[in-house]
C-alpha atoms as a PDB file:
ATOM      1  CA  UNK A   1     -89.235  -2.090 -51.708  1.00  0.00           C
ATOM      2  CA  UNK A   2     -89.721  -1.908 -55.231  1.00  0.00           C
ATOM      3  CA  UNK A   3     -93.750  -2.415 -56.183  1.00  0.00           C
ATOM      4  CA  UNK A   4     -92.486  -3.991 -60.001  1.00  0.00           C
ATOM      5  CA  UNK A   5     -89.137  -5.831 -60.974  1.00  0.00           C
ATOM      6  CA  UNK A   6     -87.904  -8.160 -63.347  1.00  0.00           C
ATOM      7  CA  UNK A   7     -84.991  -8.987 -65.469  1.00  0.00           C
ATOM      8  CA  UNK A   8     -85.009  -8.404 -68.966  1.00  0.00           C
ATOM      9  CA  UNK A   9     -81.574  -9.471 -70.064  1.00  0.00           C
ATOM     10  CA  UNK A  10     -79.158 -12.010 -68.993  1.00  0.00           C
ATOM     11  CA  UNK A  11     -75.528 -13.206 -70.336  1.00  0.00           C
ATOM     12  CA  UNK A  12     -73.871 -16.182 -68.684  1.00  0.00           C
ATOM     13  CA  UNK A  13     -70.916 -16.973 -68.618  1.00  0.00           C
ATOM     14  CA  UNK A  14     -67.089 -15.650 -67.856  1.00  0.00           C
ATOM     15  CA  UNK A  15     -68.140 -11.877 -68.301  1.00  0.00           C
ATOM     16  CA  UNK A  16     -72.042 -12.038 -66.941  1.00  0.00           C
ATOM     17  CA  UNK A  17     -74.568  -9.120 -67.249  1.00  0.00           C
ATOM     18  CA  UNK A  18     -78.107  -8.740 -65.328  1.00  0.00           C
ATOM     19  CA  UNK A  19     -80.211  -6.285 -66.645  1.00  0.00           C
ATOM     20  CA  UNK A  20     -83.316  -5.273 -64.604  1.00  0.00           C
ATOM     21  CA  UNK A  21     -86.753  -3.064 -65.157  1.00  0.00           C
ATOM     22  CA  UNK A  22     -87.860  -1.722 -61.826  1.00  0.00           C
ATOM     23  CA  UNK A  23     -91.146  -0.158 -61.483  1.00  0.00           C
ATOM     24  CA  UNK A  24     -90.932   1.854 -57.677  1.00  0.00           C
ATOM     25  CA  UNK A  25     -93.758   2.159 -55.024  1.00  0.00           C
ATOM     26  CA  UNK A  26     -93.424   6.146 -55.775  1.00  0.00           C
ATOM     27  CA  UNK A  27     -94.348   5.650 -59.857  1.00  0.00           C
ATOM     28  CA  UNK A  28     -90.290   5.925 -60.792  1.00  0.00           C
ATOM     29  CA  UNK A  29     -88.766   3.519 -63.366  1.00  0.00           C
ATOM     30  CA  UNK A  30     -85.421   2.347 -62.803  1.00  0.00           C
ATOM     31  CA  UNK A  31     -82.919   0.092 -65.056  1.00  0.00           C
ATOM     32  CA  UNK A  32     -79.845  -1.138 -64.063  1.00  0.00           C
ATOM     33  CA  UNK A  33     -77.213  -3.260 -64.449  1.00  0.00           C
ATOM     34  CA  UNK A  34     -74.668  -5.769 -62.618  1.00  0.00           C
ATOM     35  CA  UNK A  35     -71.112  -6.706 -64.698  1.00  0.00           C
ATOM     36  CA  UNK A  36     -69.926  -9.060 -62.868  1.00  0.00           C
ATOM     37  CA  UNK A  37     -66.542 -10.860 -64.467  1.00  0.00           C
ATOM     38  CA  UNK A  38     -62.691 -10.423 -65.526  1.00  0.00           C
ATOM     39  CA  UNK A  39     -63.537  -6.669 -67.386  1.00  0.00           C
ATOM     40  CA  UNK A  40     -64.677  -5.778 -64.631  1.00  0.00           C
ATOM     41  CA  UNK A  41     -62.025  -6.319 -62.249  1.00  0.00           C
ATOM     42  CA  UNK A  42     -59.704  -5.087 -64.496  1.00  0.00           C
ATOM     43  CA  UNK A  43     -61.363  -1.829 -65.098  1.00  0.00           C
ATOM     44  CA  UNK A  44     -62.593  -1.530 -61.607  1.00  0.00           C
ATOM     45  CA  UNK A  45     -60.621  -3.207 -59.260  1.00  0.00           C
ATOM     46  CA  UNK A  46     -63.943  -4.581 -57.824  1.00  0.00           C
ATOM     47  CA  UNK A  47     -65.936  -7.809 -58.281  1.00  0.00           C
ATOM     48  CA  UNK A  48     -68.644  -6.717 -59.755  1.00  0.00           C
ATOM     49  CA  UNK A  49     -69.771  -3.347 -61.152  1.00  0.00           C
ATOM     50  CA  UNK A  50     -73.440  -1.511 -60.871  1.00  0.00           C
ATOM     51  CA  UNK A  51     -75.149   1.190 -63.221  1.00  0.00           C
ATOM     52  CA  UNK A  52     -78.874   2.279 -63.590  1.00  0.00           C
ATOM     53  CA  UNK A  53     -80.301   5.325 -65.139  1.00  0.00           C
ATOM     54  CA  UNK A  54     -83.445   6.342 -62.689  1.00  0.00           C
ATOM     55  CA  UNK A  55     -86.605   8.153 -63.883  1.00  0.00           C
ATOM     56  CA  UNK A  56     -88.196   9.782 -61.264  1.00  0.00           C
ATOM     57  CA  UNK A  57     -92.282  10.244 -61.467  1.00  0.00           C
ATOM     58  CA  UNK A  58     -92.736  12.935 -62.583  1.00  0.00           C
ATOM     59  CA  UNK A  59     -90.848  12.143 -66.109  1.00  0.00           C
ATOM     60  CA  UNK A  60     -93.071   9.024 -66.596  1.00  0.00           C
ATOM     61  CA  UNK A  61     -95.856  10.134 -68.910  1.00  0.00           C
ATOM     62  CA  UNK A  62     -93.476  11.847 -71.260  1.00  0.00           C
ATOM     63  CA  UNK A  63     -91.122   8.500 -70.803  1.00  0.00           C
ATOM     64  CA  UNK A  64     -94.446   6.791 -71.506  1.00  0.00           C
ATOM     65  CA  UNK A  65     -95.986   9.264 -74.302  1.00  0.00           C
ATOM     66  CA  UNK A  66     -92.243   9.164 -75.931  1.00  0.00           C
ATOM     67  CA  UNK A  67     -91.637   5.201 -75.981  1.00  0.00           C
ATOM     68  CA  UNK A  68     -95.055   4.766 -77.811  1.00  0.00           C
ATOM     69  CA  UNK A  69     -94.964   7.314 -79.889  1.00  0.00           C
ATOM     70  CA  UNK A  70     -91.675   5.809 -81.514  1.00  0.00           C
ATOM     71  CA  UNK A  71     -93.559   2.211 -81.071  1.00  0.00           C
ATOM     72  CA  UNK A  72     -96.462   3.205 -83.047  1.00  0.00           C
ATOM     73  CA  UNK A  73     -95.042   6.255 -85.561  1.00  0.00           C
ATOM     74  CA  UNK A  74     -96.276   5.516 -89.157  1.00  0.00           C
ATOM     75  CA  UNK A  75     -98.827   2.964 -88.655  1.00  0.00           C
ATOM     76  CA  UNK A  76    -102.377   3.155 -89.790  1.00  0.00           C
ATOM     77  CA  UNK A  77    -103.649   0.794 -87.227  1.00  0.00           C
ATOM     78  CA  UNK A  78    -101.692   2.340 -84.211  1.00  0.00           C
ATOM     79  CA  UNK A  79    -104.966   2.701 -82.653  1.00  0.00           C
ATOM     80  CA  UNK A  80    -106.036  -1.026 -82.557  1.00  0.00           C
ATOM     81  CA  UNK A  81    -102.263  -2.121 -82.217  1.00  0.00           C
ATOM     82  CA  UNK A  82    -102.251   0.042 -78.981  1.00  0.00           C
ATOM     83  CA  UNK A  83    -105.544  -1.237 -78.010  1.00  0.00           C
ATOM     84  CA  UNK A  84    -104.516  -4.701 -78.378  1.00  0.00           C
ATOM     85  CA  UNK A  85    -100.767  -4.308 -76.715  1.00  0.00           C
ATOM     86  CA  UNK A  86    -102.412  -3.197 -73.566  1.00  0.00           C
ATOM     87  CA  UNK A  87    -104.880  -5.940 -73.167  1.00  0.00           C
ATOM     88  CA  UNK A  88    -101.906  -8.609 -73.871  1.00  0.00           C
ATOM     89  CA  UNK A  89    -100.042  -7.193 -70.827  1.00  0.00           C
ATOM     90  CA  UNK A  90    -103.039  -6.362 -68.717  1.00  0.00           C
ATOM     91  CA  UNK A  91    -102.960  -2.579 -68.390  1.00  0.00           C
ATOM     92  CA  UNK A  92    -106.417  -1.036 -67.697  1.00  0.00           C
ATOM     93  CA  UNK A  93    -107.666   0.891 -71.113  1.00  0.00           C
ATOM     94  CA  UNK A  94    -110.590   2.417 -72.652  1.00  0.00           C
ATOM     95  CA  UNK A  95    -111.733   1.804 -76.164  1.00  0.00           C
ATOM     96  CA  UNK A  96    -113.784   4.163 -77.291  1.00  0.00           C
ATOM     97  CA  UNK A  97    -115.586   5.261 -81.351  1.00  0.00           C
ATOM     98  CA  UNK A  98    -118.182   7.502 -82.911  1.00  0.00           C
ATOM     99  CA  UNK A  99    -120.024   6.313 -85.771  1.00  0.00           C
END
């Protein structure tokens, strides 16, 4: 059972796409997808059609280290930006300065 989940993308309609974020119990990330529509039985014969790409836990700091590094790149004020992005979604930080 997955300790995180949510859907970040939807499209309704004839051809419909779920798009989920999946944080496991063991510290993997996993995103996926469900097609579900008249591509897809065309292509696949099937009624619906399933695809993920799965980062297992020991590739999450440098999935983590990479995704803010290309957040942040160039700006000055990464440092309070950073600060400030993980106190609006309630991850644990330290802010720390030497004067």
């Amino acid at each position: 059972m997955a300790s995180q989940a949510i859907e970040i993308a939807r499209q309704e309609g004839t051809e419909f796409r779920s798009v989920r974020l999946t944080l496991e119990d063991d510290g993997a990330i996993k995103m996926d997808a469900q097609d579900i529509g008249p591509t897809v039985s065309t292509i696949w014969g099937d009624s619906d059609y399933e695809f993920w790409v799965h980062v297992a836990p020991n590739s999450v700091p440098k999935l983590a280290f990479e995704l803010l590094r290309e957040k942040f790149a160039g700006q000055l004020g990464a440092v309070d930006a950073f600060r400030d992005w993980c106190k609006a979604h309630g991850i644990e930080y330290e802010f720390g300065s030497w004067v």
